[in-house]
C-alpha atoms as a PDB file:
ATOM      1  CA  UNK A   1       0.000   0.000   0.000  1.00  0.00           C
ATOM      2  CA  UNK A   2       1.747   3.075  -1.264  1.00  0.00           C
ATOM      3  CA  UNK A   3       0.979   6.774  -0.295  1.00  0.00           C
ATOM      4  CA  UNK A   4       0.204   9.333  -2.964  1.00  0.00           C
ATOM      5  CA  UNK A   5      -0.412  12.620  -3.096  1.00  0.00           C
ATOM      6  CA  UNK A   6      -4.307  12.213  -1.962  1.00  0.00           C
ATOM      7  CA  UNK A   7      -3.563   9.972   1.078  1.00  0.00           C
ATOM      8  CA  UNK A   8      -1.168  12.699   2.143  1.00  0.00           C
ATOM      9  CA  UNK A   9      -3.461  15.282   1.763  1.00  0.00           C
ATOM     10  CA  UNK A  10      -6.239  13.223   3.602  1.00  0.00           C
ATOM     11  CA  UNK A  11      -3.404  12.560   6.658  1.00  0.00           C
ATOM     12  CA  UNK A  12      -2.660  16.120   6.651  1.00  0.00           C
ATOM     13  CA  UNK A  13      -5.935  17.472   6.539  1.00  0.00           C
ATOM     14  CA  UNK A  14      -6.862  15.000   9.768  1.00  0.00           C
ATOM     15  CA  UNK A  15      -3.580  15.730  11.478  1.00  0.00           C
ATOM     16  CA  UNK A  16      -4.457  19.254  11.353  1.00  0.00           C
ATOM     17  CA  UNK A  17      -7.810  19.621  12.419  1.00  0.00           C
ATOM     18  CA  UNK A  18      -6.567  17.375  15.558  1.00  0.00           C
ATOM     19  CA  UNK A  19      -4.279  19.964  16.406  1.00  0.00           C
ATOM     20  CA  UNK A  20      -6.555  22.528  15.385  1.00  0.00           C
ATOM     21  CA  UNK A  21      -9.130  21.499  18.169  1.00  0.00           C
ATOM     22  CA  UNK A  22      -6.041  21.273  20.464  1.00  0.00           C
ATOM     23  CA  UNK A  23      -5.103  24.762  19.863  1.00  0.00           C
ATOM     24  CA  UNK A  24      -8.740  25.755  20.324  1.00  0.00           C
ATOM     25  CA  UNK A  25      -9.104  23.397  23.604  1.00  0.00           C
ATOM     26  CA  UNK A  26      -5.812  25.079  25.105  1.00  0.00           C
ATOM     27  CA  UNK A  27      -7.328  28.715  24.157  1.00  0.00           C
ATOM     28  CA  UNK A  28     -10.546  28.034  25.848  1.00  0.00           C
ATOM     29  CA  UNK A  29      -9.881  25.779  29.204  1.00  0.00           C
ATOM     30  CA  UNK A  30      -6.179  26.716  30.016  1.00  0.00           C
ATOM     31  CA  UNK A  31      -5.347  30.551  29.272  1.00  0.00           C
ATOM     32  CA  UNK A  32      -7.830  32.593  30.562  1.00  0.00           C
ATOM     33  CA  UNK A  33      -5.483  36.092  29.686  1.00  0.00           C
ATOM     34  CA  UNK A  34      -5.379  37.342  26.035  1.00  0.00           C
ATOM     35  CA  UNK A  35      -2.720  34.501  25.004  1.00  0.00           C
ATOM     36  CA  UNK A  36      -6.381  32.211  24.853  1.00  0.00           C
ATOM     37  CA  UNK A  37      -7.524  34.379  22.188  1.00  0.00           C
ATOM     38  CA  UNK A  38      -4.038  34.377  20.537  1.00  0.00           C
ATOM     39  CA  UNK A  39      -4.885  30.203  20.840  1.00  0.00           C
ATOM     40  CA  UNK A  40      -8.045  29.782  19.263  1.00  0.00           C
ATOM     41  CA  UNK A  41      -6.834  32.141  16.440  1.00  0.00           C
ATOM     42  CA  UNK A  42      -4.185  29.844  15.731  1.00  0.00           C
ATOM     43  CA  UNK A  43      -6.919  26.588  15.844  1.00  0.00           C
ATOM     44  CA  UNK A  44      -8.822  28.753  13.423  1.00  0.00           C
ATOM     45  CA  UNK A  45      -5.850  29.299  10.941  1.00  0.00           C
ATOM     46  CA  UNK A  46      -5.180  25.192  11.422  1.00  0.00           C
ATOM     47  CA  UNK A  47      -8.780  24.751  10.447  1.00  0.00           C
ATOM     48  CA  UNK A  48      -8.852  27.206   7.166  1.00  0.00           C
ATOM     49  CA  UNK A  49      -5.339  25.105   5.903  1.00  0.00           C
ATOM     50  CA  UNK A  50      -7.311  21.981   6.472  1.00  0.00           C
ATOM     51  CA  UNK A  51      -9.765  22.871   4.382  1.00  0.00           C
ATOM     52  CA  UNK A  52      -7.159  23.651   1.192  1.00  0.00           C
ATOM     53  CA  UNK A  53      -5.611  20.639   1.921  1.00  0.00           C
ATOM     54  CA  UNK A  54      -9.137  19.142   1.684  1.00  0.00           C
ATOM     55  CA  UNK A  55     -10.205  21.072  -1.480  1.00  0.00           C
ATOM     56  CA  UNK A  56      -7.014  20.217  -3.373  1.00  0.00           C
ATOM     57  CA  UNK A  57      -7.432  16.269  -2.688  1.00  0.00           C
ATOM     58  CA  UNK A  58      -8.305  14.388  -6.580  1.00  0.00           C
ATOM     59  CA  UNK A  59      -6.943  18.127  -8.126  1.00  0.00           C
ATOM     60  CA  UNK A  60      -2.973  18.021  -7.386  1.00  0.00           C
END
């Protein structure tokens, strides 16, 4: 079973919405100062380049 360029795309896309909802988690239950905002920013930013990775599966 070899890897191409979709099954990386579909691993990266998972990996980062995983860490996505970790950076949102950590913004939300452990900084309660402005660094939580600065958190869930980041989660959002992991979300929008899991969704390219998702739109560009079956296209690259």
């Amino acid at each position: 079973m070899g890897m191409n360029k979709n099954t990386v795309l579909a691993w990266a896309t998972w990996i980062m919405i995983f860490v996505g909802m970790g950076m949102i988690a950590l913004g939300a239950f452990k900084y309660d100062e402005v660094a939580g905002y600065g958190f869930a920013a980041v989660g959002i930013g992991f979300f929008a380049v899991a969704w390219v990775f998702n739109a560009l599966k079956g296209r690259v």
